[in-house]
Protein backbone atom coordinates (compact mmCIF):
# COMPACT_ATOMS: atom_id res chain seq x y z
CA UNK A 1 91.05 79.56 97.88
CA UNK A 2 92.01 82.79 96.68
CA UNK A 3 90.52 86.09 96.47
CA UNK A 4 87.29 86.93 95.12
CA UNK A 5 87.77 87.34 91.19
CA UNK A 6 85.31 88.97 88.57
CA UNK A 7 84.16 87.44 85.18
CA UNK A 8 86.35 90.80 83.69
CA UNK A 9 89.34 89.36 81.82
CA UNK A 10 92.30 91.43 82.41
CA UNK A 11 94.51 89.23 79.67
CA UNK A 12 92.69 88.06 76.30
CA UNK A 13 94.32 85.98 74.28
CA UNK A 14 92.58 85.00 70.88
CA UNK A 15 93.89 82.46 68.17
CA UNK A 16 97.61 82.39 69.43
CA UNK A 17 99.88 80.50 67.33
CA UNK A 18 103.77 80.00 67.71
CA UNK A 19 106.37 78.10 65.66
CA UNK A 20 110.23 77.42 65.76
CA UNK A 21 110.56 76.20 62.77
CA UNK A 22 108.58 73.27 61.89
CA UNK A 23 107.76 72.92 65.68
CA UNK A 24 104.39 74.55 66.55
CA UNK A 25 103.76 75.07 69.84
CA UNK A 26 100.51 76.65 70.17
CA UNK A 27 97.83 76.70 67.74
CA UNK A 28 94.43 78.71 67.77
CA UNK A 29 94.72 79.15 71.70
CA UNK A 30 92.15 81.16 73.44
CA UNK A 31 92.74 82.29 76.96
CA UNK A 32 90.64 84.26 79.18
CA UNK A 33 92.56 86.16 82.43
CA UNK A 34 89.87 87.25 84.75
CA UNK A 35 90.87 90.04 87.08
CA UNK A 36 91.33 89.38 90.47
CA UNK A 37 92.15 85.53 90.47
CA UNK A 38 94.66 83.40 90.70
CA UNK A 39 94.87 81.49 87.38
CA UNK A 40 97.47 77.97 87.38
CA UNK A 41 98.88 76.92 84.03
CA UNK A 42 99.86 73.66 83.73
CA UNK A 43 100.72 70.92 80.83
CA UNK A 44 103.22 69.00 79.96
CA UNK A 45 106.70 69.28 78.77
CA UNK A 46 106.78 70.64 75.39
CA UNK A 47 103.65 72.40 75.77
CA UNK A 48 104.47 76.16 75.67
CA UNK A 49 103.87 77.35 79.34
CA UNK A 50 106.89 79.74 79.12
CA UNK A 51 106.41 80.57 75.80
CA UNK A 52 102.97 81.38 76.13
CA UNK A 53 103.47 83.84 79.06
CA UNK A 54 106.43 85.10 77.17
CA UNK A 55 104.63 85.93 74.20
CA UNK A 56 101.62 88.23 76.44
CA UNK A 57 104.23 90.06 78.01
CA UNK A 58 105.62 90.85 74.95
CA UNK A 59 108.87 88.68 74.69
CA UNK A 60 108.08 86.30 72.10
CA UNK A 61 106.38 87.32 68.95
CA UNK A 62 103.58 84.80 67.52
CA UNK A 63 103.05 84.14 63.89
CA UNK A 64 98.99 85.23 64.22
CA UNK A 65 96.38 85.59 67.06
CA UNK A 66 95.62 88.45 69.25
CA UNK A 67 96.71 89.35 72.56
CA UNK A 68 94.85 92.01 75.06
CA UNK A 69 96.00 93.36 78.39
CA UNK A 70 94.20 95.73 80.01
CA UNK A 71 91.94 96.16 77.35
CA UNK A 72 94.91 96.93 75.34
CA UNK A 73 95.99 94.86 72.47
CA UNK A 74 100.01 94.11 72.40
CA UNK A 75 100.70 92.86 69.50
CA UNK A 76 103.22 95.01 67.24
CA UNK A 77 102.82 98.16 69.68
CA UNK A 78 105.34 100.91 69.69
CA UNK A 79 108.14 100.78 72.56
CA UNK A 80 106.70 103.68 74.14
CA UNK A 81 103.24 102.26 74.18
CA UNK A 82 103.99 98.76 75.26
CA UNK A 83 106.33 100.88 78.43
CA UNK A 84 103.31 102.28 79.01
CA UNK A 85 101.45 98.65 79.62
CA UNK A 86 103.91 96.43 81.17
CA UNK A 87 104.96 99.17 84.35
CA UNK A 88 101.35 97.31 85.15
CA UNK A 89 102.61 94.21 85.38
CA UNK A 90 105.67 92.38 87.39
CA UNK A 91 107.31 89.09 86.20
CA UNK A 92 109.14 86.39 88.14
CA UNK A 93 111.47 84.17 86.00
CA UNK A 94 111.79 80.64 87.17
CA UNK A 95 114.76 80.81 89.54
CA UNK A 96 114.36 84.33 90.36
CA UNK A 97 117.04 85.87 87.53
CA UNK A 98 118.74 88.14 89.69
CA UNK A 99 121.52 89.73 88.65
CA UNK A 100 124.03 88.42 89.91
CA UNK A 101 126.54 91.55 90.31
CA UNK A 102 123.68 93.49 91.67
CA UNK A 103 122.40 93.53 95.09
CA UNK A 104 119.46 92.59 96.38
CA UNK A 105 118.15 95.86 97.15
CA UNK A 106 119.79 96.72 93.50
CA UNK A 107 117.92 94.33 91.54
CA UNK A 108 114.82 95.73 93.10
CA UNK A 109 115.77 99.16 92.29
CA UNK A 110 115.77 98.22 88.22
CA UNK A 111 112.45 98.54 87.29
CA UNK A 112 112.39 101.37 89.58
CA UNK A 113 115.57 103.37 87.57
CA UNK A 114 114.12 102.43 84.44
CA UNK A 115 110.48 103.79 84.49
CA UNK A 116 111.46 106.53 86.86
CA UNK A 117 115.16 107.89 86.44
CA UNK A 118 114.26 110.89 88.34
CA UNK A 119 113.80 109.25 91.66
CA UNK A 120 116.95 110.20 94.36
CA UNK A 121 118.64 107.01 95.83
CA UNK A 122 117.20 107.72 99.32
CA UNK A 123 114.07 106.91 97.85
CA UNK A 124 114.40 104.15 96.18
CA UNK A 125 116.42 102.40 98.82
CA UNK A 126 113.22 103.18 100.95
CA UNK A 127 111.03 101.45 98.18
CA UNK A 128 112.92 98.48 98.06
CA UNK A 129 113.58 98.11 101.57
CA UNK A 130 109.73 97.93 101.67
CA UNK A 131 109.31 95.46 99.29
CA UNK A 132 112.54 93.01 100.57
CA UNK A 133 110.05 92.96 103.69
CA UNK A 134 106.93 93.07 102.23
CA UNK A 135 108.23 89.24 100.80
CA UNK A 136 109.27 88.08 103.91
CA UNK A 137 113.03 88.62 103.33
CA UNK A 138 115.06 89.25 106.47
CA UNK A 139 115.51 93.46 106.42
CA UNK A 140 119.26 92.68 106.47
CA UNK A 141 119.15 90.77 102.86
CA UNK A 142 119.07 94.30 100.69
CA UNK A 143 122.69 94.13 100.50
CA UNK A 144 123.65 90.69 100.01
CA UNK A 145 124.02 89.27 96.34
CA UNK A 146 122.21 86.85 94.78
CA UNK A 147 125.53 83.76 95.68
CA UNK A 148 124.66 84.92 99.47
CA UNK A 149 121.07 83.76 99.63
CA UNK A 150 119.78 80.17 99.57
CA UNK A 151 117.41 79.36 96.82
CA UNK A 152 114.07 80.13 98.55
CA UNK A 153 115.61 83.84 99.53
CA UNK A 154 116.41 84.03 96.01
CA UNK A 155 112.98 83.33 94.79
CA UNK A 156 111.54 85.68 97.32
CA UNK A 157 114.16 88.56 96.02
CA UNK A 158 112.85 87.79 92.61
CA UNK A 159 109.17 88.80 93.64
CA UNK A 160 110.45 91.78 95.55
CA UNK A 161 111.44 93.25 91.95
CA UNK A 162 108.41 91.87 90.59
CA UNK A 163 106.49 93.95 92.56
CA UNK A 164 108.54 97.17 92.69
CA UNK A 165 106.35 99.06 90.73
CA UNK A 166 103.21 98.09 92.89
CA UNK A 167 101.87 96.29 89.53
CA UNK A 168 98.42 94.77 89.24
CA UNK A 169 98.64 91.69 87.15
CA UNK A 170 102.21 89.15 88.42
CA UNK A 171 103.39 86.54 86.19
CA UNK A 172 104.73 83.85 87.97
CA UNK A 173 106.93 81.04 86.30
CA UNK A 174 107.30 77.98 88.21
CA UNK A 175 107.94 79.34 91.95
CA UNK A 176 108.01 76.46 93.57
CA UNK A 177 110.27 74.64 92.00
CA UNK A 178 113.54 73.72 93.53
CA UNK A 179 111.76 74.16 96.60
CA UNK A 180 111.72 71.67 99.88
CA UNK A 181 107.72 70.83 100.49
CA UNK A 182 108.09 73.28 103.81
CA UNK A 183 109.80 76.13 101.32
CA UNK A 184 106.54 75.91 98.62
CA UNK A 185 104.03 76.01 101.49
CA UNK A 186 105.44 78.87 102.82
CA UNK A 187 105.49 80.76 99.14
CA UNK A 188 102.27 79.55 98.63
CA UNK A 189 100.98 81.55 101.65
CA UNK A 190 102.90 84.40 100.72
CA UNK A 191 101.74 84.55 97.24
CA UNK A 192 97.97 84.08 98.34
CA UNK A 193 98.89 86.48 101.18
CA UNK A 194 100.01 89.81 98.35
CA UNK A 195 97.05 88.60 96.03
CA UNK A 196 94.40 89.31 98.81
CA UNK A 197 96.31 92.41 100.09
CA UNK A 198 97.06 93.65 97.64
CA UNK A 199 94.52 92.97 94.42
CA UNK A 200 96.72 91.37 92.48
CA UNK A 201 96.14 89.20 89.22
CA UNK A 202 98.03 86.00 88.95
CA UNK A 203 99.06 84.03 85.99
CA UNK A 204 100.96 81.13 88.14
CA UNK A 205 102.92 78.81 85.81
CA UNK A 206 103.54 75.15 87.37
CA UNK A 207 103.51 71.56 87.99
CA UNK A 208 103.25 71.44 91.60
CA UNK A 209 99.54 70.10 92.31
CA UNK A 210 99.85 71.13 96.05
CA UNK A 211 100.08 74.62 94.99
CA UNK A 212 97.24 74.40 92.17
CA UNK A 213 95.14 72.90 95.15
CA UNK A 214 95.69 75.58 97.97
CA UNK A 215 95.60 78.97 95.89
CA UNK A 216 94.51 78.29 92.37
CA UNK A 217 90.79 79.87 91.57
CA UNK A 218 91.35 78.05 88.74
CA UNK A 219 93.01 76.37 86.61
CA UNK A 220 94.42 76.14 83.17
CA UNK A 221 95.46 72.77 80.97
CA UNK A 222 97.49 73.29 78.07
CA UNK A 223 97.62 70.18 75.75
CA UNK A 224 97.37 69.74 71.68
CA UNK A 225 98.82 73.14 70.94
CA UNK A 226 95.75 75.14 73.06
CA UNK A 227 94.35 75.34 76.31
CA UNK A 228 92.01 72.44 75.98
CA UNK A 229 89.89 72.96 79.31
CA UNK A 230 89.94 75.43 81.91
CA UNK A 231 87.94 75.58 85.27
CA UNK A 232 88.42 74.49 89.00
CA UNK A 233 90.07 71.56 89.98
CA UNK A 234 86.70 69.61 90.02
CA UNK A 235 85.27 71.20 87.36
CA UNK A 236 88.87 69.66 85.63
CA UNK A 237 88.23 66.09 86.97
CA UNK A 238 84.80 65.98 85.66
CA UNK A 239 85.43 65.69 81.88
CA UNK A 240 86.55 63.00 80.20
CA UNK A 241 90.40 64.02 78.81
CA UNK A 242 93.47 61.25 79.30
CA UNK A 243 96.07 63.75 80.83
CA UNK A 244 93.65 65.37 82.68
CA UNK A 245 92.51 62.25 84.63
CA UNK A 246 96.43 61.02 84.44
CA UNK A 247 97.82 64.66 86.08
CA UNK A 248 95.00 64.79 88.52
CA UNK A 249 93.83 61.51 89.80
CA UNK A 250 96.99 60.07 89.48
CA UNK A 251 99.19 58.67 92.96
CA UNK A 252 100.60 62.45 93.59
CA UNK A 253 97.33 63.99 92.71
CA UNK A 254 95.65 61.66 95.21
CA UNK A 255 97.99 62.65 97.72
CA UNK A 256 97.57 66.39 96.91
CA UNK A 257 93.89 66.01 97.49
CA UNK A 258 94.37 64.02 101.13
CA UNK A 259 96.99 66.88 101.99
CA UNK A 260 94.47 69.53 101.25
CA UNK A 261 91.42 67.80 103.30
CA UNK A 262 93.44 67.60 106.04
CA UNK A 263 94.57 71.08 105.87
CA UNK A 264 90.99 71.76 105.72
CA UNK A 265 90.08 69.41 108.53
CA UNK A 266 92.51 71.05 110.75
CA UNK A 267 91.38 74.55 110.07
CA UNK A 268 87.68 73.43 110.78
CA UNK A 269 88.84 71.63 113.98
C-alpha cells in the first residue's frame, strides 16, 4: 500500500451538483481527500470522474455545493486567489496533453514561466531537467517533442510538468490507460515511488483494478450522481451494492486479486 495518510482532508467537497442541460451528473456529492493518501476514483461511464476533478481544480463550475482545498474554499474565488491555491497542486490530463510544438523540457517549463516569470532560462532548464529524471525519462528526452516519444514517455512527460512546481496534492486522470500491463506496473511504482518521497496527495482517476489494488489507500465509487461508498478494497466488497460486487468480484477483479497475492507471495518468499 501506500504511504501513511492522516484522517486531515486536504480536499472537501460538500453537496456538489453539476448539470449540462437536463443531464445531471452529480448530485449532493460529499467527498473527503485525506492528506497523505492515495485516493482511486472509479465508476462507470457517464459518471462524472473528469468532471468531478475538473470542477475542484477549478475548471468546471457546479450549479451548488462547496468545494475546499487546503482549507480554502474555491468556489467563485478571485483569479489572483485561486493562483494562489492551485501552484499547490499539479494535474495530469489523460494522455499527458503536451503541447505538441513545445518540447519536452518546454512543456515542463510552463507552469514554471507562468507563476515565476522572473526565473533566467539556465534555471529553469535545470528544474526541468530534474524533474524529466525524477519520472524516469531518459535525460536525453528534454528536447524531443511530444510525436518523438512513445505513449508511456508521453505520460511520464506529462507528470514531469505536473510536478514542476514541487506541488503537494497531484491529480491524476486515468494514467494507465493506453498502457501495455508491463507499462502500468511500471507507472504504478513510480507513482507510489513520488507519493512516499515526496508527501504527495493523490486523487488517481481510473478503471484499472490492478492499479486500485497495488497503490490505492483507498478507494472511491461514484454511482447515482454521488460517491455512494468509499473505503478499502475490502471494506468495498463487504457491502451489499450491485456495481460494487459486479466491478470487484467480477472475472478481471478476481484476477486482480490472484495477481496481487502473488505479488505478495513473492515479496514474502
Amino acid at each position: 500500500m501506500a504511504g501513511k495518510s492522516t484522517d486531515e482532508p486536504i480536499v472537501r467537497v460538500r453537496g456538489l451538483r453539476n448539470a449540462f442541460g437536463d443531464a445531471v451528473i452529480h448530485d449532493r456529492l460529499d467527498l473527503d481527500v485525506r492528506r497523505g493518501e492515495i485516493l482511486g476514483v472509479v465508476g462507470g461511464s457517464g459518471t462524472g470522474k473528469s468532471v468531478l476533478m475538473r470542477s475542484i481544480i477549478g475548471l468546471q463550475a457546479p450549479q451548488a455545493g462547496e468545494i475546499t482545498v487546503f482549507g480554502k474554499p474555491t468556489i467563485g474565488r478571485e483569479e489572483g486567489e485561486m493562483a494562489e491555491i492551485s501552484k499547490r497542486w499539479g494535474v495530469l490530463f489523460q494522455g499527458g496533453a503536451l503541447f505538441s510544438t513545445l518540447t519536452v523540457a518546454e512543456n515542463v517549463q510552463v507552469p514554471l514561466r507562468e507563476f515565476y516569470p522572473a526565473l533566467d532560462q539556465a534555471l529553469l532548464d535545470q528544474i526541468s531537467s530534474f524533474k524529466v529524471v525524477m519520472t524516469g525519462l531518459p535525460a536525453d528526452a528534454g528536447p524531443k517533442y511530444p510525436a518523438e516519444l512513445s505513449g508511456g514517455m508521453k505520460k511520464r512527460a506529462g507528470l514531469a510538468r505536473a510536478l514542476a512546481l514541487d506541488p503537494d496534492l497531484l491529480f491524476l486522470d486515468e494514467p494507465t490507460a493506453g498502457l501495455d500491463p508491463i507499462g502500468a506496473a511500471a507507472f504504478d511504482e513510480l507513482t507510489r515511488s513520488l507519493q512516499r518521497t515526496l508527501g504527495l496527495t493523490v486523487f488517481l482517476i481510473t478503471h484499472d483494478l490492478d492499479t486500485l489494488h497495488a497503490i490505492c489507500d483507498r478507494v472511491a465509487v461514484l454511482a447515482d450522481r454521488r460517491v455512494i461508498a468509499i473505503g478499502t478494497i475490502d471494506e468495498l466488497l463487504a457491502t451489499d451494492h450491485p456495481w460494487i460486487a459486479e466491478y470487484f468480484k467480477g472475472p478481471r477483479g478476481r484476477a486482480a486479486v490472484a495477481t496481487k497475492d502473488l505479488a505478495r507471495a513473492r515479496t514474502n518468499s
